[in-house]
N, C-alpha and C. Protein backbone atom coordinates (compact mmCIF):
# COMPACT_ATOMS: atom_id res chain seq x y z
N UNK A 1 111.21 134.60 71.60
CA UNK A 1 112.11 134.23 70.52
C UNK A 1 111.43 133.16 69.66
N UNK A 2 110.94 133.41 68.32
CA UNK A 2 110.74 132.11 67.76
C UNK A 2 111.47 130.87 67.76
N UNK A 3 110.92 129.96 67.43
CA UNK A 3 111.20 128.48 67.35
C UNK A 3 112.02 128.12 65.51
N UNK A 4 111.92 129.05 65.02
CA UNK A 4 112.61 128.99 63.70
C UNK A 4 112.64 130.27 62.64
N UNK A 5 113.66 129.98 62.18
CA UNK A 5 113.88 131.24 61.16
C UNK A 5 112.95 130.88 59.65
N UNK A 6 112.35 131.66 58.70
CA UNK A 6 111.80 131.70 57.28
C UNK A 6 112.32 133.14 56.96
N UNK A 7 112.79 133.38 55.65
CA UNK A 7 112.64 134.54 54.47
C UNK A 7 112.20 134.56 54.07
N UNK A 8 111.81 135.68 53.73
CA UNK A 8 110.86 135.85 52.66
C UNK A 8 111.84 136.35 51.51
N UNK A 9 111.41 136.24 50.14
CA UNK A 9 112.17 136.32 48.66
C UNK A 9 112.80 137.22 48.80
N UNK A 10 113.88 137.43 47.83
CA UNK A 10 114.45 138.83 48.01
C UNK A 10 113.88 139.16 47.09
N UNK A 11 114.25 141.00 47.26
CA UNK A 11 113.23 141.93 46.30
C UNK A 11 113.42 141.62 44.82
N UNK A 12 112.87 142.02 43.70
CA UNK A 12 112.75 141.83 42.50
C UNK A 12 114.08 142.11 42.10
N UNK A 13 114.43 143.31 42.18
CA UNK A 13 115.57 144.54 42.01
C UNK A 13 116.80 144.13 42.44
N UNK A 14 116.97 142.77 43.05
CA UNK A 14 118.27 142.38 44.24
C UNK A 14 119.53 142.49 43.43
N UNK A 15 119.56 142.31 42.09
CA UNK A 15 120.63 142.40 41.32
C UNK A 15 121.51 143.93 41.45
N UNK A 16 120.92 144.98 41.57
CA UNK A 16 121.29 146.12 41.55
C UNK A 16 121.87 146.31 43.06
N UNK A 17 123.00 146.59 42.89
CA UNK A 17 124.10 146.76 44.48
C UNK A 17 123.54 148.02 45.02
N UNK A 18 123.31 148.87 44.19
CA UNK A 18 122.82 150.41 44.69
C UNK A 18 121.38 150.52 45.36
N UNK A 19 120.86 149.46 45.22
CA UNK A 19 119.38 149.33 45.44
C UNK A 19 118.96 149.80 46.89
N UNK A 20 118.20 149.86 47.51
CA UNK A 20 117.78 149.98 49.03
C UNK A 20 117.05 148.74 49.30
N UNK A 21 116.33 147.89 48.55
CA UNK A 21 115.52 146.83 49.00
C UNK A 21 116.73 145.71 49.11
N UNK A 22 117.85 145.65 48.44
CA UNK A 22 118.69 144.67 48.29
C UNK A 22 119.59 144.92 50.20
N UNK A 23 120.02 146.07 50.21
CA UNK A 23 120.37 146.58 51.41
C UNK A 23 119.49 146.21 52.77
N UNK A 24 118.44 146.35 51.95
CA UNK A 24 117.23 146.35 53.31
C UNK A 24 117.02 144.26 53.61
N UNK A 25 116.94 143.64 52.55
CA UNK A 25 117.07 142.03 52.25
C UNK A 25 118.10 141.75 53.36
N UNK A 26 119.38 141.73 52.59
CA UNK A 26 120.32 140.97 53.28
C UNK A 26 120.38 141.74 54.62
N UNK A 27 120.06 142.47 55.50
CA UNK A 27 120.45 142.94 56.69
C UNK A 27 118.93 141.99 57.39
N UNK A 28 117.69 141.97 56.97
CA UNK A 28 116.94 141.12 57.66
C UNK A 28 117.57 139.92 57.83
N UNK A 29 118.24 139.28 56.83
CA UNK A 29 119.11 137.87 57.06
C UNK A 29 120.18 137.52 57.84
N UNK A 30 120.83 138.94 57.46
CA UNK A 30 121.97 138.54 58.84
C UNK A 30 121.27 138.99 60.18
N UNK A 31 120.21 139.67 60.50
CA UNK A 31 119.37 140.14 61.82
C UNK A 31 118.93 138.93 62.11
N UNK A 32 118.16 137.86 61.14
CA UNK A 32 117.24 136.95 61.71
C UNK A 32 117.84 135.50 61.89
N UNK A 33 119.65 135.33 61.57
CA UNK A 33 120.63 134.28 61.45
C UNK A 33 120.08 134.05 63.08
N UNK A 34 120.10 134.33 63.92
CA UNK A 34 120.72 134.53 65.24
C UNK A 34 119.27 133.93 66.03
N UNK A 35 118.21 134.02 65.28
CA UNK A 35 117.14 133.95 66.14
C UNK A 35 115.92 133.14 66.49
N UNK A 36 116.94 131.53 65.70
CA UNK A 36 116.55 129.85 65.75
C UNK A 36 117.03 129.56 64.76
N UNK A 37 116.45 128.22 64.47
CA UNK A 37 116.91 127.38 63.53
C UNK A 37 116.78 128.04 62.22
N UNK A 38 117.21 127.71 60.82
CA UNK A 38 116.96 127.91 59.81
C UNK A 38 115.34 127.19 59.30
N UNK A 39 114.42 127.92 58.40
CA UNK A 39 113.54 126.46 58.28
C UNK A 39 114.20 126.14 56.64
N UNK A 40 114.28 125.19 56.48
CA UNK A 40 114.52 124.84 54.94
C UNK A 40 113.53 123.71 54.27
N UNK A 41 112.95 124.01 53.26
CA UNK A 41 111.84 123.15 52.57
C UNK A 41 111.77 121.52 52.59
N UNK A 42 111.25 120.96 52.71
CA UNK A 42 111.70 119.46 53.12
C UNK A 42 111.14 118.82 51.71
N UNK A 43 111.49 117.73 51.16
CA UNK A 43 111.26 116.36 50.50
C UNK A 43 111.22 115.83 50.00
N UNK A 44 110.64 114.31 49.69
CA UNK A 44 111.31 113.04 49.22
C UNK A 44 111.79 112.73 48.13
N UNK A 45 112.72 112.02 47.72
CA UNK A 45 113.66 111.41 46.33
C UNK A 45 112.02 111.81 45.28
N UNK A 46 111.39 111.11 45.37
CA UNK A 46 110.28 110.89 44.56
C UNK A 46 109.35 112.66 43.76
N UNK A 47 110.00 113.06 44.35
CA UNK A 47 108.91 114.49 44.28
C UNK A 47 109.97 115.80 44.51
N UNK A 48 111.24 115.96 44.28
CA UNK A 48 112.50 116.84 44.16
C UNK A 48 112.12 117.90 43.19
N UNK A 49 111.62 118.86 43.37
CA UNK A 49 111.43 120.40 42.34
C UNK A 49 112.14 120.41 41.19
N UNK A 50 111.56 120.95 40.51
CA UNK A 50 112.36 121.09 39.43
C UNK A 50 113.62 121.96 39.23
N UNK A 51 115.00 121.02 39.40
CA UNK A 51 116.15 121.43 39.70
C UNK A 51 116.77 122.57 38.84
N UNK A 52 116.46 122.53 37.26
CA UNK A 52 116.45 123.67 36.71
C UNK A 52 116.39 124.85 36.84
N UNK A 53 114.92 124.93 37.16
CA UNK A 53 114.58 126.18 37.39
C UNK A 53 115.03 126.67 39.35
N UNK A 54 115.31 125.76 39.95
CA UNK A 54 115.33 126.03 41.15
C UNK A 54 116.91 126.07 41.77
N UNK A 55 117.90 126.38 40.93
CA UNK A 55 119.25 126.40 41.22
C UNK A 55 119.94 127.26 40.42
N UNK A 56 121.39 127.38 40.57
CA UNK A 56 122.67 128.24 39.87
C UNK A 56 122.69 127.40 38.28
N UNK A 57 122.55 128.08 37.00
CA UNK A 57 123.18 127.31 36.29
C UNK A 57 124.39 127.62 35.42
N UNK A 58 124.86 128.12 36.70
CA UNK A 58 126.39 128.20 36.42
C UNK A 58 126.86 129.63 35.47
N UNK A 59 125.87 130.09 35.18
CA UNK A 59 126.57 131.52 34.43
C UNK A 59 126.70 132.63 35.38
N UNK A 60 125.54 133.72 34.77
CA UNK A 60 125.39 134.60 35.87
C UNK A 60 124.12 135.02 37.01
N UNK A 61 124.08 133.25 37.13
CA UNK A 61 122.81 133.38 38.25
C UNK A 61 123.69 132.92 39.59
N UNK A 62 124.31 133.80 40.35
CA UNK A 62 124.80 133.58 41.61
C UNK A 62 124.23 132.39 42.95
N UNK A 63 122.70 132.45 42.10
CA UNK A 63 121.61 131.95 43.69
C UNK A 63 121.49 130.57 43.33
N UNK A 64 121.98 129.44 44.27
CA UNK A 64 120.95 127.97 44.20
C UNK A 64 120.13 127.48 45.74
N UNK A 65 119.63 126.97 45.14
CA UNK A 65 118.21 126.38 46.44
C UNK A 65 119.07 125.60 47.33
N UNK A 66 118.60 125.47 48.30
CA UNK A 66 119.10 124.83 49.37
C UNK A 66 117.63 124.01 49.75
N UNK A 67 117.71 122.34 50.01
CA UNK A 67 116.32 121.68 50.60
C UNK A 67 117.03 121.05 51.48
N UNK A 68 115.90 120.22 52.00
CA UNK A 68 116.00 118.62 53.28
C UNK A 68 115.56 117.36 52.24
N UNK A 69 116.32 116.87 52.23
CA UNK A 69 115.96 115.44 51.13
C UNK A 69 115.59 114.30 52.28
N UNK A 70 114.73 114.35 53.08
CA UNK A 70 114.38 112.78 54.23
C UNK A 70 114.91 111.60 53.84
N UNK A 71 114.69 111.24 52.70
CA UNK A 71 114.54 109.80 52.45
C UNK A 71 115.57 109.08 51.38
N UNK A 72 116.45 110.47 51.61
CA UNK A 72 118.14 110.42 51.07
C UNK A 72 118.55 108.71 51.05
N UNK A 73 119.31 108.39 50.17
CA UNK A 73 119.85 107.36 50.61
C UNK A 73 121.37 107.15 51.43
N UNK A 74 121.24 106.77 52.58
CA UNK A 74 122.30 106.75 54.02
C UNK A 74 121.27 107.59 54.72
N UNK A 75 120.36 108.21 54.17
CA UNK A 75 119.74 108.96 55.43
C UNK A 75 119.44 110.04 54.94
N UNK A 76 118.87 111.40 55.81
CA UNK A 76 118.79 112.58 55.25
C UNK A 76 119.50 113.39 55.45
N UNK A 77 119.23 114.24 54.69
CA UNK A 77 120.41 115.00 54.13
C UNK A 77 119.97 116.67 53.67
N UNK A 78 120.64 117.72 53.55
CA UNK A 78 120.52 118.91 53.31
C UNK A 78 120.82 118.72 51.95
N UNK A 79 120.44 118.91 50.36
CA UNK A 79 120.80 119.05 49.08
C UNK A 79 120.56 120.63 48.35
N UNK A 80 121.82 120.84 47.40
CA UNK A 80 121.63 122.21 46.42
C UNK A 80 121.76 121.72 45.30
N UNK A 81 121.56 122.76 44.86
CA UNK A 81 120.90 122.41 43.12
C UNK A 81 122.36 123.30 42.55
N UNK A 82 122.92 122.37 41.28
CA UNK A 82 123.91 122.92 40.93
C UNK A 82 123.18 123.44 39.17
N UNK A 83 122.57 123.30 39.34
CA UNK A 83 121.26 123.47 37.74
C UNK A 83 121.16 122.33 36.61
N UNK A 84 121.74 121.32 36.99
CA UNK A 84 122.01 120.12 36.59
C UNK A 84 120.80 118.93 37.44
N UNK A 85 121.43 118.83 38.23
CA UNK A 85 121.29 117.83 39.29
C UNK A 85 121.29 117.91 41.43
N UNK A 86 120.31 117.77 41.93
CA UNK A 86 120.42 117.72 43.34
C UNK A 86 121.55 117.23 43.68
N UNK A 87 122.57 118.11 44.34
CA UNK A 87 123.74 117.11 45.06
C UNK A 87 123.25 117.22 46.80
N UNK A 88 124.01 116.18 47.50
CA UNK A 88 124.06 116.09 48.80
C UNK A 88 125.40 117.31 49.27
N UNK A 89 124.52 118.14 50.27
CA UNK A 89 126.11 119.13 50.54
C UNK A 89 127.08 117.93 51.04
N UNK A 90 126.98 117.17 52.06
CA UNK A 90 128.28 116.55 52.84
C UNK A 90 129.60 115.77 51.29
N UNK A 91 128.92 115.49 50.12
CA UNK A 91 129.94 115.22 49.35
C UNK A 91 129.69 115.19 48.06
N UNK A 92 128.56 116.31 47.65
CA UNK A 92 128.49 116.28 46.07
C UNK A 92 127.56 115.21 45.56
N UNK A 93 127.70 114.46 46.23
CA UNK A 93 126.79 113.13 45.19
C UNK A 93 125.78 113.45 44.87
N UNK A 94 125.36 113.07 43.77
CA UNK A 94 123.55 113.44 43.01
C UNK A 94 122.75 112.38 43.93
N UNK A 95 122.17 113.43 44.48
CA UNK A 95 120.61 112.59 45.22
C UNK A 95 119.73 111.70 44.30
N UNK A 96 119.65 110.74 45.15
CA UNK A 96 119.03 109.22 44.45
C UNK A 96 118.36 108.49 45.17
């Protein structure tokens, strides 16, 4: 059993419901939920991706990033990108 879960991208095409690669995507994800940890990208306040391009911005892009922020302030923390700004999942706040 591995020691952690990674995905790989979903297919180009994922938009299309009829697709087979979109079908074939999400069933590796719910297959590989089960079979360790999640890995999720890690790091610091100082060096945060460019949230733009790396989140929902709210129209009709369904998908935002999910990271590990370490050096969070209270501590670390899991953050998503709302296409604005990094929030902390436990309460919204913009990572700082």
């Amino acid at each position: 059993m591995p020691n952690r879960v990674q995905f790989n991208p979903p297919p180009t095409n994922l938009g299309k419901v009829d697709s087979r690669p979109w079908y074939d995507w999400f069933n590796t994800i719910f297959a590989r939920l089960g079979e360790g940890p999640l890995l999720v990208q890690g790091y610091v306040v100082a060096s945060l991706p460019d949230v733009a391009i790396n989140g929902n911005t709210g129209s009709t892009d369904p998908f935002s990033s999910l990271i590990f922020v370490s050096d969070e302030t209270g501590g670390a923390t899991l953050a998503f990108s709302d296409g604005t700004n990094w929030r902390r999942v436990q309460d919204r706040a913009i990572v700082a």
